[in-house]
N, C-alpha and C. Protein backbone atom coordinates (compact mmCIF):
# COMPACT_ATOMS: atom_id res chain seq x y z
N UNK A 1 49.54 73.94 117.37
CA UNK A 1 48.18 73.76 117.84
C UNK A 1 47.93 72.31 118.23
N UNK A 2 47.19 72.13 119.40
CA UNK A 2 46.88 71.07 119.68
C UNK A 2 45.57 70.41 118.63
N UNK A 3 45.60 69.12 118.22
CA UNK A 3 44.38 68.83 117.32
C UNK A 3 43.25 68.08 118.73
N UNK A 4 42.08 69.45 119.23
CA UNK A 4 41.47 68.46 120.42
C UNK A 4 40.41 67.47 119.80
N UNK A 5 40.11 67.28 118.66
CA UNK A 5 39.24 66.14 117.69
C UNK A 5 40.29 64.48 118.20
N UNK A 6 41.55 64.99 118.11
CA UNK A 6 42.15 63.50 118.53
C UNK A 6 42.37 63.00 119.58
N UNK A 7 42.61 64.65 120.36
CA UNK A 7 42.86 64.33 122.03
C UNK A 7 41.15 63.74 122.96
N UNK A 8 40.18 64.21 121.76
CA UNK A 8 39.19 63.42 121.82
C UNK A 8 39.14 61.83 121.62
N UNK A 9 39.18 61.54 120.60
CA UNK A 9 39.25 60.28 120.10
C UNK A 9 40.41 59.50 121.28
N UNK A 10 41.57 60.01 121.72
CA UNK A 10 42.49 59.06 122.99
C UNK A 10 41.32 58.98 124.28
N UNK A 11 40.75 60.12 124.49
CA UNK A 11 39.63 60.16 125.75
C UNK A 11 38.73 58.79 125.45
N UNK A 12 38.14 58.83 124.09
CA UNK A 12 37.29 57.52 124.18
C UNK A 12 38.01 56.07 124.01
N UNK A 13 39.42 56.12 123.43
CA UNK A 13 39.95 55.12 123.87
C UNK A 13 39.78 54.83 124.98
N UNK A 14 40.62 55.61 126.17
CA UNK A 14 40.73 55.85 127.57
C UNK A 14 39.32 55.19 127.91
N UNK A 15 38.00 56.03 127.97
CA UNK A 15 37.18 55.66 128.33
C UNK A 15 37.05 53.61 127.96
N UNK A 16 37.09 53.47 126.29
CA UNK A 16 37.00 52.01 126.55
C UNK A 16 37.62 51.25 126.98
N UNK A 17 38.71 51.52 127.57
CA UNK A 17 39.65 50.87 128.31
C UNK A 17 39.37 50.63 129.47
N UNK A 18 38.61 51.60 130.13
CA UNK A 18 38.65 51.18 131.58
C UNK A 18 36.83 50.59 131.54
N UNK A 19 35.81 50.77 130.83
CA UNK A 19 35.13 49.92 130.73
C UNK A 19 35.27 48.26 130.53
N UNK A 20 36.05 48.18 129.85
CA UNK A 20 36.80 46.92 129.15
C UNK A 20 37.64 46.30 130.55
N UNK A 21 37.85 46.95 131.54
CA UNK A 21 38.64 46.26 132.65
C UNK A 21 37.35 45.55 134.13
N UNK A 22 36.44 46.13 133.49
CA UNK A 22 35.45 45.51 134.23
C UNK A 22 34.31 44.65 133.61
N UNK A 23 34.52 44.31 132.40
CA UNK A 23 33.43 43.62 132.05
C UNK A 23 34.01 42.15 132.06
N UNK A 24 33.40 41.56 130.84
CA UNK A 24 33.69 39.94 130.77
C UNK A 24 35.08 39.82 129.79
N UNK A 25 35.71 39.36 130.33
CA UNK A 25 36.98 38.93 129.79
C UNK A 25 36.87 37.70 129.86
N UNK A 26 35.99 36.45 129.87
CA UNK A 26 36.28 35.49 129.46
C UNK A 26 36.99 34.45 130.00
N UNK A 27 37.45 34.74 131.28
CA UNK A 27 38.54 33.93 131.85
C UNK A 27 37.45 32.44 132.37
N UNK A 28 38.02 31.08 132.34
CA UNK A 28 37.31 30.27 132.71
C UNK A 28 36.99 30.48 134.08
N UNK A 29 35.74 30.36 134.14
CA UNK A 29 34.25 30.66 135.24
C UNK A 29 33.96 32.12 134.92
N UNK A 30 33.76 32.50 133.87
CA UNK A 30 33.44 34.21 133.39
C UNK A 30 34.11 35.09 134.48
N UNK A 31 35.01 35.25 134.65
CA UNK A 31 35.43 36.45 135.64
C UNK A 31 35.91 37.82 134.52
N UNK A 32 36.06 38.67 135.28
CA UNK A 32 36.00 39.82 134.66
C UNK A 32 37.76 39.93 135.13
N UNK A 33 38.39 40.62 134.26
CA UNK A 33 40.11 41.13 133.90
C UNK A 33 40.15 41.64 135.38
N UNK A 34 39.46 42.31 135.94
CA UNK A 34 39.33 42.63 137.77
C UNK A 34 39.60 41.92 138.51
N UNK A 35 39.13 40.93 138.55
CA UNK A 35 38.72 39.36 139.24
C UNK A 35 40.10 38.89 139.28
N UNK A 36 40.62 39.07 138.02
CA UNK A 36 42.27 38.42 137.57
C UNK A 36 43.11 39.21 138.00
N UNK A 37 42.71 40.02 139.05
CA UNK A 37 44.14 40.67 139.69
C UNK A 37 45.02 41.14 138.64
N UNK A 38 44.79 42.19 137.34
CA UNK A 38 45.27 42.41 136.93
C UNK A 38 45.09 43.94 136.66
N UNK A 39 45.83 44.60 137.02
CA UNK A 39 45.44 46.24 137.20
C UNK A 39 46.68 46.77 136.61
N UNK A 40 47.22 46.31 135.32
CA UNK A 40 47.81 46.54 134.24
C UNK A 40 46.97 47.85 133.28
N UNK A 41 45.66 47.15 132.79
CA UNK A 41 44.81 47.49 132.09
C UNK A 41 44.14 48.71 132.76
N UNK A 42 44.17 48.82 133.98
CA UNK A 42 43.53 49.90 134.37
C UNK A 42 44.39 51.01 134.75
N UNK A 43 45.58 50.70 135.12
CA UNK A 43 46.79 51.88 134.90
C UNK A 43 46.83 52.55 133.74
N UNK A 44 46.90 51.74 133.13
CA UNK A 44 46.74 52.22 131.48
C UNK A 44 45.78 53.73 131.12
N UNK A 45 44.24 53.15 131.09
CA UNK A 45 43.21 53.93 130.99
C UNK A 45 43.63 54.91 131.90
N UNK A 46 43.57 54.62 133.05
CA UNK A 46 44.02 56.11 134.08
C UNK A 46 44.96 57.02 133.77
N UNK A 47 46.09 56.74 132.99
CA UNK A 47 47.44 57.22 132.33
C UNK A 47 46.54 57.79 130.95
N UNK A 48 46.05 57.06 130.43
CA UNK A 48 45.20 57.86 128.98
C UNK A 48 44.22 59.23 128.88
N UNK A 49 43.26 58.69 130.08
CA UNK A 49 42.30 59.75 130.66
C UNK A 49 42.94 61.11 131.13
N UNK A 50 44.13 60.91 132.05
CA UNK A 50 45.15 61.89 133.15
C UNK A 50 45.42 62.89 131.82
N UNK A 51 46.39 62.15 131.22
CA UNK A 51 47.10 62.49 130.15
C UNK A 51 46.27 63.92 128.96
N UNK A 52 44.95 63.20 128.40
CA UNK A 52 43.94 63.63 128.14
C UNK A 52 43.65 65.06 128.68
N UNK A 53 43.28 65.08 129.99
CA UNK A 53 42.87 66.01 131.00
C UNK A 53 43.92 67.23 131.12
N UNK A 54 44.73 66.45 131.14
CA UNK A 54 46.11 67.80 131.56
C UNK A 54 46.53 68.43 130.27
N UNK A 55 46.70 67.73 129.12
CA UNK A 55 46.78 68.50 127.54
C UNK A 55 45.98 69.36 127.76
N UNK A 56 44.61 68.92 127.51
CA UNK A 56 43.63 69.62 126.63
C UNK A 56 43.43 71.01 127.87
N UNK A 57 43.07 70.37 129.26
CA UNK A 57 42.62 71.59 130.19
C UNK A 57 43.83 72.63 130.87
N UNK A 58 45.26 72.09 130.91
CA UNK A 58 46.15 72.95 130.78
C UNK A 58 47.15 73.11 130.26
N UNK A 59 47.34 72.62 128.93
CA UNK A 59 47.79 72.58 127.90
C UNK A 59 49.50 72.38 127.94
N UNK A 60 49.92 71.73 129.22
CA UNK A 60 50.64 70.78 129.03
C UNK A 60 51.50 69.49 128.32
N UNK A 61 51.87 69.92 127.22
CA UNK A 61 51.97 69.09 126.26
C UNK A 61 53.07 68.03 126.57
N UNK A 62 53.68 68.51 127.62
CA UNK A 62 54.68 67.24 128.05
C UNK A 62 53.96 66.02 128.71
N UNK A 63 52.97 66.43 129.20
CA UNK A 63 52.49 65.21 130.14
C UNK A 63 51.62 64.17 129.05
N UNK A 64 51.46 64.89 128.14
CA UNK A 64 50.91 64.30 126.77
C UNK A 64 51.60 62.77 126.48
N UNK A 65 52.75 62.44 127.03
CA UNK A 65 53.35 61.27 126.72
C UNK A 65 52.87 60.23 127.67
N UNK A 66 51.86 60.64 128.92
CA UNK A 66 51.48 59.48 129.61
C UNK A 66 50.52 58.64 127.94
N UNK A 67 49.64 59.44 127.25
CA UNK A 67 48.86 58.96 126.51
C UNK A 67 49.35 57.74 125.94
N UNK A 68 50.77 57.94 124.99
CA UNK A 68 50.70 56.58 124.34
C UNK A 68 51.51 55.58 125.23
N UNK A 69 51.89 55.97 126.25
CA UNK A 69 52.52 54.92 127.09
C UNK A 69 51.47 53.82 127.42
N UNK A 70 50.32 54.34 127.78
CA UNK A 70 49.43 54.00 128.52
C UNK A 70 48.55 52.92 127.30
N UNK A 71 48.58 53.54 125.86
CA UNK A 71 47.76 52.66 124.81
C UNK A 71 48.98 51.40 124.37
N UNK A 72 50.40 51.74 124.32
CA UNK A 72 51.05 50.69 124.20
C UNK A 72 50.93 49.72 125.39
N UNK A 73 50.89 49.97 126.36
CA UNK A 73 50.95 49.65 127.81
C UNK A 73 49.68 48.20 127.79
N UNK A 74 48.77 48.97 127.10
CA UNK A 74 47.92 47.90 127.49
C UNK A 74 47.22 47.03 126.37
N UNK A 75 48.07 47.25 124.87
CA UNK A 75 47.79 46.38 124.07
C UNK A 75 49.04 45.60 123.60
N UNK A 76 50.44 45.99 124.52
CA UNK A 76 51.15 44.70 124.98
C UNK A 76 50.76 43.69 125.95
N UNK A 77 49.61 44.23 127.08
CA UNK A 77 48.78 43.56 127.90
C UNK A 77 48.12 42.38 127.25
N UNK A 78 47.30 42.95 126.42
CA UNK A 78 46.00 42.55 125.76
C UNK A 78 46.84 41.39 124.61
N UNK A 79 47.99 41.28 123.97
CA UNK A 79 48.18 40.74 123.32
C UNK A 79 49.08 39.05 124.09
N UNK A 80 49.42 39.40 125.11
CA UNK A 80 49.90 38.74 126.18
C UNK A 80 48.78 37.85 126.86
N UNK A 81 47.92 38.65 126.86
CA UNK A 81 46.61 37.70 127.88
C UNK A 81 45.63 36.68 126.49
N UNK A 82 46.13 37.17 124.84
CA UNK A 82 45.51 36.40 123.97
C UNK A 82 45.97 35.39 124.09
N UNK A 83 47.27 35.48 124.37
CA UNK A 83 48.15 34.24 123.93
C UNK A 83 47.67 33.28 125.45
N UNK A 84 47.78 33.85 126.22
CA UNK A 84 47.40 32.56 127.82
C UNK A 84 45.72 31.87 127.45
N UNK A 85 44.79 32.87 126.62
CA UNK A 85 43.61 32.40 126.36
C UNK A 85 43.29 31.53 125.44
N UNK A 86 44.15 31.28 124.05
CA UNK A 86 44.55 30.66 123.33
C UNK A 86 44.98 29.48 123.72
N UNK A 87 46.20 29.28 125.14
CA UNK A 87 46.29 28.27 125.40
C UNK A 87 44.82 27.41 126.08
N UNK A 88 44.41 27.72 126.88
CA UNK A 88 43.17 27.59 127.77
C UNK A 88 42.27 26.84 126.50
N UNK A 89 42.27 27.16 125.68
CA UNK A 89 40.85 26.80 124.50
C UNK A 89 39.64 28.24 124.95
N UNK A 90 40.29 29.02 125.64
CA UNK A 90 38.64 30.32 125.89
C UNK A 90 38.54 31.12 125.08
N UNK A 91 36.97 31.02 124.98
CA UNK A 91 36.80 32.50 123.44
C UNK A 91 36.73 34.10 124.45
N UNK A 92 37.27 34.95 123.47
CA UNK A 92 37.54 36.42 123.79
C UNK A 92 35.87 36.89 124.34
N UNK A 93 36.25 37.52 125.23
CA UNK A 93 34.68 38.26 125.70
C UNK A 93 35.01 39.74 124.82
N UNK A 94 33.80 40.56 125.35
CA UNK A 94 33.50 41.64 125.15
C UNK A 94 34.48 42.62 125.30
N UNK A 95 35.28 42.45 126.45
CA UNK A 95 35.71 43.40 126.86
C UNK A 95 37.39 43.61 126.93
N UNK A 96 37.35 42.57 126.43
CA UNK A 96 39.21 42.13 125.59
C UNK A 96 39.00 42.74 124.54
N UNK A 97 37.46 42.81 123.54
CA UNK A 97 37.84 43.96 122.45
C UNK A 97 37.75 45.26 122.66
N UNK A 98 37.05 45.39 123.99
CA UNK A 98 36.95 46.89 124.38
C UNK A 98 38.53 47.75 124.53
N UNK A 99 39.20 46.77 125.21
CA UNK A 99 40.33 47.14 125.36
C UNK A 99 41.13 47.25 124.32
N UNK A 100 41.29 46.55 123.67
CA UNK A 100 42.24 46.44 122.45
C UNK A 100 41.91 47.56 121.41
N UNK A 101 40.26 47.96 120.93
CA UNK A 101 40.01 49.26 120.59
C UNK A 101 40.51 50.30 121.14
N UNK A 102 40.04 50.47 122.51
CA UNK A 102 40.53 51.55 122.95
C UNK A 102 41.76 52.08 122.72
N UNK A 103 42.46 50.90 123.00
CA UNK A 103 44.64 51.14 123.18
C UNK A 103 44.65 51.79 121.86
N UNK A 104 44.25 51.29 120.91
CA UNK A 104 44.29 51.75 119.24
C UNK A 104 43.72 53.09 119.17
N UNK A 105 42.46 53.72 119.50
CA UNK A 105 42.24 55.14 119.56
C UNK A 105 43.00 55.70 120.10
N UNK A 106 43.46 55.47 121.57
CA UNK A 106 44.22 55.85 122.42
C UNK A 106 45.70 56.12 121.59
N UNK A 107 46.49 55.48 121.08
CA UNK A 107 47.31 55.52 119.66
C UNK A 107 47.45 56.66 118.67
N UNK A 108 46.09 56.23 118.05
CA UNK A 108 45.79 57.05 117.33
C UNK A 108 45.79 58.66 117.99
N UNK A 109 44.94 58.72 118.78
CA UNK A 109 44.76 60.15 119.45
C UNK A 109 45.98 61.15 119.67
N UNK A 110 47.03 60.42 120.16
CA UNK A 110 48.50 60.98 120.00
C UNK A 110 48.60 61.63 119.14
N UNK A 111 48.44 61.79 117.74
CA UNK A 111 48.93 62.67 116.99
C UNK A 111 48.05 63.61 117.16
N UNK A 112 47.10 63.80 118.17
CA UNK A 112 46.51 65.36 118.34
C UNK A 112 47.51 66.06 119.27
N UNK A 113 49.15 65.63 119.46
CA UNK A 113 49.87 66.25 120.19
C UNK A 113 50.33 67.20 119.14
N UNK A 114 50.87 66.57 118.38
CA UNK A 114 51.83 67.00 117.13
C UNK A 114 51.46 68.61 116.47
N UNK A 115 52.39 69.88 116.67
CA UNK A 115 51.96 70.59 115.70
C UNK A 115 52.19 70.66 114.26
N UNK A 116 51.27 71.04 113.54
CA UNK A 116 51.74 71.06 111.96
C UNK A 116 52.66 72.06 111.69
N UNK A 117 53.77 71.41 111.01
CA UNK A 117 55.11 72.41 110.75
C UNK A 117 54.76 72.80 109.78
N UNK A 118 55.26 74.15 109.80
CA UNK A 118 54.82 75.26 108.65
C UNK A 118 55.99 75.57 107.91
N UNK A 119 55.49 76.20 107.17
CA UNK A 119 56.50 76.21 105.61
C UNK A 119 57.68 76.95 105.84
N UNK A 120 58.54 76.69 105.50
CA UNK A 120 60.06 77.80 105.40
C UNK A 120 60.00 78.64 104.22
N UNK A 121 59.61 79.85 104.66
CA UNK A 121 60.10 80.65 103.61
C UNK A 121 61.66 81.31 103.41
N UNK A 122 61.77 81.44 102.79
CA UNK A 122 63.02 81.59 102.05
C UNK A 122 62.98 83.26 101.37
């Protein structure tokens, strides 16, 4: 059985992910992760959402692996763009935590792939 409570919970990752690619990221002169020509972060979400869509509505469970590609995908991003912001002296906006939540639900949500193995009887 698919668990859709988690394949939920990856959707609202998904969802904060691609919110999180348009807001304030903080970059010096406030530009938004958009602005920065960086469409890493939004492959991602699109791969989470897709992924999402095709499980749950045709129960596709192979395509289920765009999901955590897509949450690792973009909180190797997100941990990459700390470190360039760190150098800079810039504090994290809004939407660097949007993302970094999300990737983590998005994570998490994966195990609504998994079925529960049942007992061996003997």
């Amino acid at each position: 059985m698919i668990d859709k409570r988690l394949l939920g919970v990856a959707f609202i990752g998904g969802i904060l992910m691609l919110v999180g690619v348009f807001g304030d990221y903080s970059l010096p002169g406030g530009n938004s992760l958009w602005d920065a020509y960086d469409s890493v972060v939004l492959t991602s979400a699109i791969l989470v959402i897709f992924g999402v869509f095709v499980v749950a509505g045709l129960g596709m469970e192979s395509i289920g692996a765009t999901i955590p590609i897509g949450g690792f995908l973009a909180l190797i991003t997100m941990i990459q763009r700390y470190r360039v912001l760190d150098e800079l002296g810039a504090d994290i906006g809004y939407a660097f935590l949007l993302v970094i939540v999300g990737s983590i639900l998005a994570i998490i949500g994966t195990f609504g792939l998994k079925e529960p193995r049942s007992k061996v009887r003997w």
